[in-house]
Structures are given as structure tokens and as C-alpha cells.
C-alpha atoms as a PDB file:
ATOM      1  CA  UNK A   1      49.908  53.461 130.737  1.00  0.00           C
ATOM      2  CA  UNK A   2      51.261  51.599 128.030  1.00  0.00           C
ATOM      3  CA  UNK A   3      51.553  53.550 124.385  1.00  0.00           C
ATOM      4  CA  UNK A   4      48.934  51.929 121.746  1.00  0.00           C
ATOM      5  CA  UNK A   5      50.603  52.680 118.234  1.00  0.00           C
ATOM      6  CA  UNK A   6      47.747  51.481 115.431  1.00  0.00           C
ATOM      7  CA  UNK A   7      49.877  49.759 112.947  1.00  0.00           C
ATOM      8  CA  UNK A   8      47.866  50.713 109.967  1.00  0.00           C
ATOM      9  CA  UNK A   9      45.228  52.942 108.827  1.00  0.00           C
ATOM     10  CA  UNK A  10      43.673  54.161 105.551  1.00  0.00           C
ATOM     11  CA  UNK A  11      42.144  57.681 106.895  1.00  0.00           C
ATOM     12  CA  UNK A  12      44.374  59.847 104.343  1.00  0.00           C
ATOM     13  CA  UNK A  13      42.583  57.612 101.293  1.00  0.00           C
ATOM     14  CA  UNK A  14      39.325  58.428 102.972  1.00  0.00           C
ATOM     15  CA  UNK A  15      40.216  62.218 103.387  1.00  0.00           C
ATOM     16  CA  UNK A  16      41.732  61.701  99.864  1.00  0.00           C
ATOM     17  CA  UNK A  17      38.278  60.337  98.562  1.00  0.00           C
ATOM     18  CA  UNK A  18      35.938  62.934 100.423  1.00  0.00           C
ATOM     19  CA  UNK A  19      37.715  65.560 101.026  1.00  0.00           C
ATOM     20  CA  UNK A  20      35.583  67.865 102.770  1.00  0.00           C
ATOM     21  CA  UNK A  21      35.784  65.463 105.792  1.00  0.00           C
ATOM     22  CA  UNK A  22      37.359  66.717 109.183  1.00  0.00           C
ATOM     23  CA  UNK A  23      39.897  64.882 110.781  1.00  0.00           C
ATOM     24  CA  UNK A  24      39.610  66.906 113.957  1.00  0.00           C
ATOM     25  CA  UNK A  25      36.008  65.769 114.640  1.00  0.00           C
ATOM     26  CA  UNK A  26      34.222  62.936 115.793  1.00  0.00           C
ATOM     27  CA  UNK A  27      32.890  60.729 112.535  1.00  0.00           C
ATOM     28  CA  UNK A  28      30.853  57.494 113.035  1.00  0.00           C
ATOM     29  CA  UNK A  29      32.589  55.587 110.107  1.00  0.00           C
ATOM     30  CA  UNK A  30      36.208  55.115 108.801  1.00  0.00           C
ATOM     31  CA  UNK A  31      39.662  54.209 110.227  1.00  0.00           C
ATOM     32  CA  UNK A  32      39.812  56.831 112.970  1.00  0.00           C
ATOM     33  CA  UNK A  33      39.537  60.712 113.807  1.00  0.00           C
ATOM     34  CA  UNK A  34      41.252  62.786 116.350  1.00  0.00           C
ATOM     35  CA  UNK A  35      38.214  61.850 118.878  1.00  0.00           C
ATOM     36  CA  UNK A  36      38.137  58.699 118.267  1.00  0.00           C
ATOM     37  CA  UNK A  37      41.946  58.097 118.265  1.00  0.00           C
ATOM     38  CA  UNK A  38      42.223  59.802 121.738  1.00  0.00           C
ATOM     39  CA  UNK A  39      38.932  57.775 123.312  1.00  0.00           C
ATOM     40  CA  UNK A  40      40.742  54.873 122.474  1.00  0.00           C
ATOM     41  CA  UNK A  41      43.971  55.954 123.673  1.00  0.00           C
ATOM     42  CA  UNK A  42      46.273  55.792 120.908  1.00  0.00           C
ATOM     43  CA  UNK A  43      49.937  57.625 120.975  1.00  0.00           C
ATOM     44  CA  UNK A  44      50.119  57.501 116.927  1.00  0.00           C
ATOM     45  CA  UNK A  45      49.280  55.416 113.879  1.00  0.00           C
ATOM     46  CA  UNK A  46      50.984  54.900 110.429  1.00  0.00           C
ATOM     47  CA  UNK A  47      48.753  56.788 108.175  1.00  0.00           C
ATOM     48  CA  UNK A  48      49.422  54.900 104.829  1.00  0.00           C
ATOM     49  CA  UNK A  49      49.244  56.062 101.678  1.00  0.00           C
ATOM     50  CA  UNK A  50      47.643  53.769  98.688  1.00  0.00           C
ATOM     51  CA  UNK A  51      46.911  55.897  95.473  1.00  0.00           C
ATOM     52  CA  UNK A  52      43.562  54.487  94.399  1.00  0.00           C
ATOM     53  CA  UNK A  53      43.392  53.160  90.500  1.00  0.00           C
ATOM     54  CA  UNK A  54      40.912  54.368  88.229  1.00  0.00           C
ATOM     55  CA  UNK A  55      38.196  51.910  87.820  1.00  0.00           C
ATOM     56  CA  UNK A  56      38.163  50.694  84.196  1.00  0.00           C
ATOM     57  CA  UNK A  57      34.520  50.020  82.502  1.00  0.00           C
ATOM     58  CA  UNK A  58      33.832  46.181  81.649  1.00  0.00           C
ATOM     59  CA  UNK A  59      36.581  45.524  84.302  1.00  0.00           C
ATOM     60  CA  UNK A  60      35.328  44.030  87.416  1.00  0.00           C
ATOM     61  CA  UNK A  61      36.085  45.293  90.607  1.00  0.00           C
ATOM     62  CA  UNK A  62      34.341  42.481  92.889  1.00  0.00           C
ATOM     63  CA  UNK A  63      34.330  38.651  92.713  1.00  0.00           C
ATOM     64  CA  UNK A  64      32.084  36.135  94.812  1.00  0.00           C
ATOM     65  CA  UNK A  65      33.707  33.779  96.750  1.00  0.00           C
ATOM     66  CA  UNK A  66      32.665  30.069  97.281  1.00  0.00           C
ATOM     67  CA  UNK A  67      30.574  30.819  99.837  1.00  0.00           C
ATOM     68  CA  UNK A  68      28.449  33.414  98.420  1.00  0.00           C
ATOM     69  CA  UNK A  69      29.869  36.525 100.200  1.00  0.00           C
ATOM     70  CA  UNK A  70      31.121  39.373  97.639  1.00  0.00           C
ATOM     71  CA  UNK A  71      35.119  40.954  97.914  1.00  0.00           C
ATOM     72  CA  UNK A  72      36.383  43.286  96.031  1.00  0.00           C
ATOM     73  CA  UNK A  73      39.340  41.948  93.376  1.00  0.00           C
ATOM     74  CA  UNK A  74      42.791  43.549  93.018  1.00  0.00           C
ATOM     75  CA  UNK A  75      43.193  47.618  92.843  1.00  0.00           C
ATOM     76  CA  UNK A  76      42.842  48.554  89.021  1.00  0.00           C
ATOM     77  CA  UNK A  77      46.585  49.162  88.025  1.00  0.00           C
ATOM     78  CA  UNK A  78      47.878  52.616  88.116  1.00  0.00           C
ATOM     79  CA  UNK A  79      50.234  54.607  85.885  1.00  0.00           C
ATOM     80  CA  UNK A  80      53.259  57.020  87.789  1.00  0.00           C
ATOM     81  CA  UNK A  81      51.429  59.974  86.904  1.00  0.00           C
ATOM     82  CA  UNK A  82      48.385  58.879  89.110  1.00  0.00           C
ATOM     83  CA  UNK A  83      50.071  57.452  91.566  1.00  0.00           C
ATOM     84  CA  UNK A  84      52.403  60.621  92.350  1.00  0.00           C
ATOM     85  CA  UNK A  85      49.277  62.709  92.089  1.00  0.00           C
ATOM     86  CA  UNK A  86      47.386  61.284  94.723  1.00  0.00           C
ATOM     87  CA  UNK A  87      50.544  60.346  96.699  1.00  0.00           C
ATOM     88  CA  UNK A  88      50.996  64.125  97.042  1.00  0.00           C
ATOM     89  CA  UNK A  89      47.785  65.025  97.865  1.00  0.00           C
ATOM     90  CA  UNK A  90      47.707  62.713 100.698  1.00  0.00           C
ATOM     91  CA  UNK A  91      50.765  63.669 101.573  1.00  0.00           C
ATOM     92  CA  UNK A  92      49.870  66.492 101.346  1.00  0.00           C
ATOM     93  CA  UNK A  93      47.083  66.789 103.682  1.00  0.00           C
ATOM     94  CA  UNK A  94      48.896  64.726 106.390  1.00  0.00           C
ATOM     95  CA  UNK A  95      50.717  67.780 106.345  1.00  0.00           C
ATOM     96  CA  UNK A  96      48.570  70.241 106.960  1.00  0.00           C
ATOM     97  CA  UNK A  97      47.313  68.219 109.578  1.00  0.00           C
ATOM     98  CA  UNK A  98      50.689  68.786 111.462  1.00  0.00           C
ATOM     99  CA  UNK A  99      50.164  72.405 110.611  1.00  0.00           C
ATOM    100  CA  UNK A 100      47.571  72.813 113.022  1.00  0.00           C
ATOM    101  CA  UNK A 101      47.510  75.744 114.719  1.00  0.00           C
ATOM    102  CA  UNK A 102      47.044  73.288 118.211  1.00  0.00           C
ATOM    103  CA  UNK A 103      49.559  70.745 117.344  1.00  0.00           C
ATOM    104  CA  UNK A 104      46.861  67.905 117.901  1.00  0.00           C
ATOM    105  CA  UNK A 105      48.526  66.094 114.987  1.00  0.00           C
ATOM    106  CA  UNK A 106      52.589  65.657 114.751  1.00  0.00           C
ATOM    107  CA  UNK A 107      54.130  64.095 111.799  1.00  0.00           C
ATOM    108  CA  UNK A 108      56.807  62.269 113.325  1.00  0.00           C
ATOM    109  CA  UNK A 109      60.312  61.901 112.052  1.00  0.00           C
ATOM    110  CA  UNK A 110      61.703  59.665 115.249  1.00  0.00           C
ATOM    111  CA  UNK A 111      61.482  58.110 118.254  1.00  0.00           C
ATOM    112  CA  UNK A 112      62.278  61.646 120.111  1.00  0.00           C
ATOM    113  CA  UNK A 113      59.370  63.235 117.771  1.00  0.00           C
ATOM    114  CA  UNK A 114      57.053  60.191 119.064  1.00  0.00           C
ATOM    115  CA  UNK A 115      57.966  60.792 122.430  1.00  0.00           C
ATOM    116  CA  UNK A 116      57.728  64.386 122.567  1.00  0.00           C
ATOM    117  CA  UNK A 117      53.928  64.356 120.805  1.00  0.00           C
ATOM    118  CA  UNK A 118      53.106  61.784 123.892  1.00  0.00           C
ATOM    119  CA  UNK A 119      54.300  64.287 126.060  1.00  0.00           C
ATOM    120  CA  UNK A 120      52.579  67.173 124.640  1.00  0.00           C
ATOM    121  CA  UNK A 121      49.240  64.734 123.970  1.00  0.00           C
ATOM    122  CA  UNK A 122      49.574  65.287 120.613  1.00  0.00           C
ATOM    123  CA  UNK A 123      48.646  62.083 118.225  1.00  0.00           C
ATOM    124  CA  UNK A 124      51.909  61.212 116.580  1.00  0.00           C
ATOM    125  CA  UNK A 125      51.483  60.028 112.745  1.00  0.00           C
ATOM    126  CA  UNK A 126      54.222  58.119 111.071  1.00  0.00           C
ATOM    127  CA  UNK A 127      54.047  58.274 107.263  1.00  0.00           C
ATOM    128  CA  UNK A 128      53.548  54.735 105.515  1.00  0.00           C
ATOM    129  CA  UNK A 129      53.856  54.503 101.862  1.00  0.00           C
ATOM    130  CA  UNK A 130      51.504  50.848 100.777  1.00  0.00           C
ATOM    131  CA  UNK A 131      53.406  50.544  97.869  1.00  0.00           C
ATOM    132  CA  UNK A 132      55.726  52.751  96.037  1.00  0.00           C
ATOM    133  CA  UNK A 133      53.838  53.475  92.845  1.00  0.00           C
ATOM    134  CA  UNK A 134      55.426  56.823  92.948  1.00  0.00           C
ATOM    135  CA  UNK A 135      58.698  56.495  93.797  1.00  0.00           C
ATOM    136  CA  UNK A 136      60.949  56.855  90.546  1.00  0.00           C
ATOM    137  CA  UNK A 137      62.622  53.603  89.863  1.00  0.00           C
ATOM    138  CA  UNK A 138      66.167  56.404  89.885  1.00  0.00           C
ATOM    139  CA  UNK A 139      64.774  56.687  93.657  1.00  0.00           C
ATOM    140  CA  UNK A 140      65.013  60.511  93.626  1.00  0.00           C
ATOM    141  CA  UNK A 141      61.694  60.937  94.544  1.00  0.00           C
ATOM    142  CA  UNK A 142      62.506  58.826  97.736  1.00  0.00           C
ATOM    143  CA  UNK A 143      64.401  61.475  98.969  1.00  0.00           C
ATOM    144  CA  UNK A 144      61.843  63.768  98.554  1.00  0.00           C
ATOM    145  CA  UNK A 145      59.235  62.160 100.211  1.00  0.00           C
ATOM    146  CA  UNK A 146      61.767  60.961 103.272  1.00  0.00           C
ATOM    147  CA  UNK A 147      62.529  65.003 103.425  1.00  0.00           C
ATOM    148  CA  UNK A 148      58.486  65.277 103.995  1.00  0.00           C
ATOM    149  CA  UNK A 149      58.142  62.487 106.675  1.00  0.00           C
ATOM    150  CA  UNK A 150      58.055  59.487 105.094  1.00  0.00           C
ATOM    151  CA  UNK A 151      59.482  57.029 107.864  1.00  0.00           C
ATOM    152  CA  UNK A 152      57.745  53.562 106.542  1.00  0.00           C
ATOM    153  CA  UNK A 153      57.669  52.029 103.096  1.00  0.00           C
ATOM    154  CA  UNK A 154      56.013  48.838 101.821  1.00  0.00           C
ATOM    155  CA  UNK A 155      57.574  47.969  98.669  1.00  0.00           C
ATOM    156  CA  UNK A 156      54.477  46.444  97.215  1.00  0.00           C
ATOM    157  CA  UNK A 157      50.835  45.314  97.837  1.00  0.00           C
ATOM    158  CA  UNK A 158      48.326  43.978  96.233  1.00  0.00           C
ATOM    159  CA  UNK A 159      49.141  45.513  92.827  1.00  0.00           C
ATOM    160  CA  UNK A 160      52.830  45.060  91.042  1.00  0.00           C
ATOM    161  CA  UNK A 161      54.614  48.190  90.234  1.00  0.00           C
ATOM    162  CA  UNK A 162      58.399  49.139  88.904  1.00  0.00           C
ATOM    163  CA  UNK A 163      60.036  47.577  92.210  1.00  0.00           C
ATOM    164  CA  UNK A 164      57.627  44.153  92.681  1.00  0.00           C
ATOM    165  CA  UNK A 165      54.811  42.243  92.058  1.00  0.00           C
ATOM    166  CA  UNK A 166      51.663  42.344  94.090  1.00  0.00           C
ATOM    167  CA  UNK A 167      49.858  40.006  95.757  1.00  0.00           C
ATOM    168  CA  UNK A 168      46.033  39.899  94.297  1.00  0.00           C
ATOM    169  CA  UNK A 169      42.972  39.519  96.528  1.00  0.00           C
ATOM    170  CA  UNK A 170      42.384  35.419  95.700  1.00  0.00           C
ATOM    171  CA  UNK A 171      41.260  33.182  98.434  1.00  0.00           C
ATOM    172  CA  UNK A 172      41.748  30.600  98.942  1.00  0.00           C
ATOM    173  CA  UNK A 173      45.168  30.740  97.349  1.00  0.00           C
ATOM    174  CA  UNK A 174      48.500  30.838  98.011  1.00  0.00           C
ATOM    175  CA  UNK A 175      50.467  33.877  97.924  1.00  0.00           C
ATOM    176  CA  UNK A 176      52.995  32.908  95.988  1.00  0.00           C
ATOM    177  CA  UNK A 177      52.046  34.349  92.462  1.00  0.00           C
ATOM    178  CA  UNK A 178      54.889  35.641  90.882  1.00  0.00           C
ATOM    179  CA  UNK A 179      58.785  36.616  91.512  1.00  0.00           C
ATOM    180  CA  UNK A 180      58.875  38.647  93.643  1.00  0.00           C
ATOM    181  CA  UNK A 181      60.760  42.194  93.701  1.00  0.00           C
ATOM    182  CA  UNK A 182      62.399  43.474  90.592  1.00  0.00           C
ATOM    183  CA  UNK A 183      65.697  44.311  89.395  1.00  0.00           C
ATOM    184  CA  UNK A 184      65.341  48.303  87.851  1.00  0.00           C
ATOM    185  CA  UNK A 185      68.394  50.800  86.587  1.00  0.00           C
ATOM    186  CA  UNK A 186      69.551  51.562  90.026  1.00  0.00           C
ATOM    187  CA  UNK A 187      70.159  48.224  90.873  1.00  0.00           C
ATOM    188  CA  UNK A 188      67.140  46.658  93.074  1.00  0.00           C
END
């Protein structure tokens, strides 16, 4: 059988938003559950994490397209302080997942951790960062979070922080809407 890895999910901003939710059991909505991840067969996932802006009153958080259907506009900016909160939660709770007494969950650090979760039938999570709204523009942070499992890191998304600029939700448009990354002290 051939190894499905899901490329991207958003369960630990789910778990991060209702926290009382369990992982380990079956749930009829969001990204995926233990249950669910093992019916379907996956191997592992990137779990990303995407600190969540706080919505600002008179500040719309949905537009309507041309055609009538509703989306919901660019994530409300975020300052470091936020961001590195909820990054650690999240973080956080992807680790206690791999502290499960059963090992259902592995935070993977390799390709020998990824095979070895297989092996055990274990669902191997890769930590994904969807932006790095906090990560220190010094980078020491970086090392931090690498130290905790952090294996995948998306510079920016749809919001601009110290290292980029994001790409907004606008369609139809082109992506092309500003610069690009940005030079900060250490050198980027």
C-alpha cells in the first residue's frame, strides 16, 4: 500500500478555537481526527499552524463576489504578541498529542521518525508553520520552534508580516500585489 501524506490541514486552529474537542475521536466536521485519518488511510499530515487575528469592529471580514456567493476577505492583521501566543498553544497541543500515553500521534522530526510511526501505525504529524508571524525577525525563535518539531515553514500567506507580504483573498485577481519578501536586520 502506498503512504497517503495529507499535505495540509487546519485541525490545530480548530482544536485552538474549541478546545474541548478530542482529536482521538471520531467528529463529523473539520479537517480530520484520528478515526477519520486512519479510515482513510493516511501515514501523516502537516498540521499547520495559522494564529487567527482578532476581528476588528466596522472591519469586514466577508466580501461578495460577482456572482453572488459570499468569501471571507483577508485574516485581520496580527501583532507578534498574538501571533506567538497562539503559535504556542497550538504548538503546544500538537504536543501533547505526541504525548499520548498510546503513541497514536508522533510528531515527526524525519524521514526515519515517518517511517518508524508507519511501522508502529502511529499517524505521523509534521509541523507546518502558515506564516511566520512569530518568528523574531533576529530568527531566535526559529530555533526554538525547530527544537519542538517544526520541520515546514511557509514564509507568508495571505497576510504580510516582518519577512513578506501576503497574498489577500481577491478573485478574480492576480497574485501579484506587492514585493514580495522583505529585507529585516538579519539579512533576509
Amino acid at each position: 500500500m502506498i503512504p497517503v501524506i495529507d499535505g495540509h490541514n487546519d485541525t490545530l486552529l480548530l482544536h485552538y478555537e474549541e478546545p474541548t474537542r478530542d482529536f482521538f475521536a471520531r467528529q463529523e466536521t473539520g479537517h480530520i481526527d484520528l478515526e477519520r485519518a486512519r479510515q482513510g488511510g493516511l501515514a501523516g499530515a502537516f498540521f499547520a499552524v495559522f494564529p487567527p487575528g482578532l476581528e476588528r469592529p466596522g472591519v469586514r471580514s466577508t466580501f461578495t463576489r460577482r456572482d453572488g456567493t459570499t468569501a471571507r476577505c483577508a485574516p485581520p492583521v496580527i501583532d507578534h504578541a498574538q501571533a506567538v501566543a497562539a503559535t504556542n498553544a497550538m504548538v503546544s497541543q500538537l504536543l501533547r498529542w505526541d504525548a499520548d500515553p498510546e503513541r497514536r500521534v508522533r510528531l515527526v522530526r524525519s524521514v526515519r521518525d515517518i517511517e518508524q510511526a508507519m511501522a508502529d501505525g502511529a499517524l505521523a504529524a509534521i509541523l507546518h508553520f502558515e506564516g511566520a508571524e512569530a518568528i523574531d525577525v533576529d530568527l531566535t525563535a526559529l530555533d526554538v520552534y525547530h527544537a519542538a518539531g517544526l520541520r515546514s515553514l511557509g514564509i507568508v500567506w495571505s497576510r504580510g508580516n516582518a519577512f513578506g507580504y501576503g497574498v489577500p483573498f481577491a478573485f478574480p485577481s492576480s497574485p501579484d500585489v506587492a514585493p514580495g519578501l522583505r529585507r529585516t536586520a538579519s539579512g533576509w
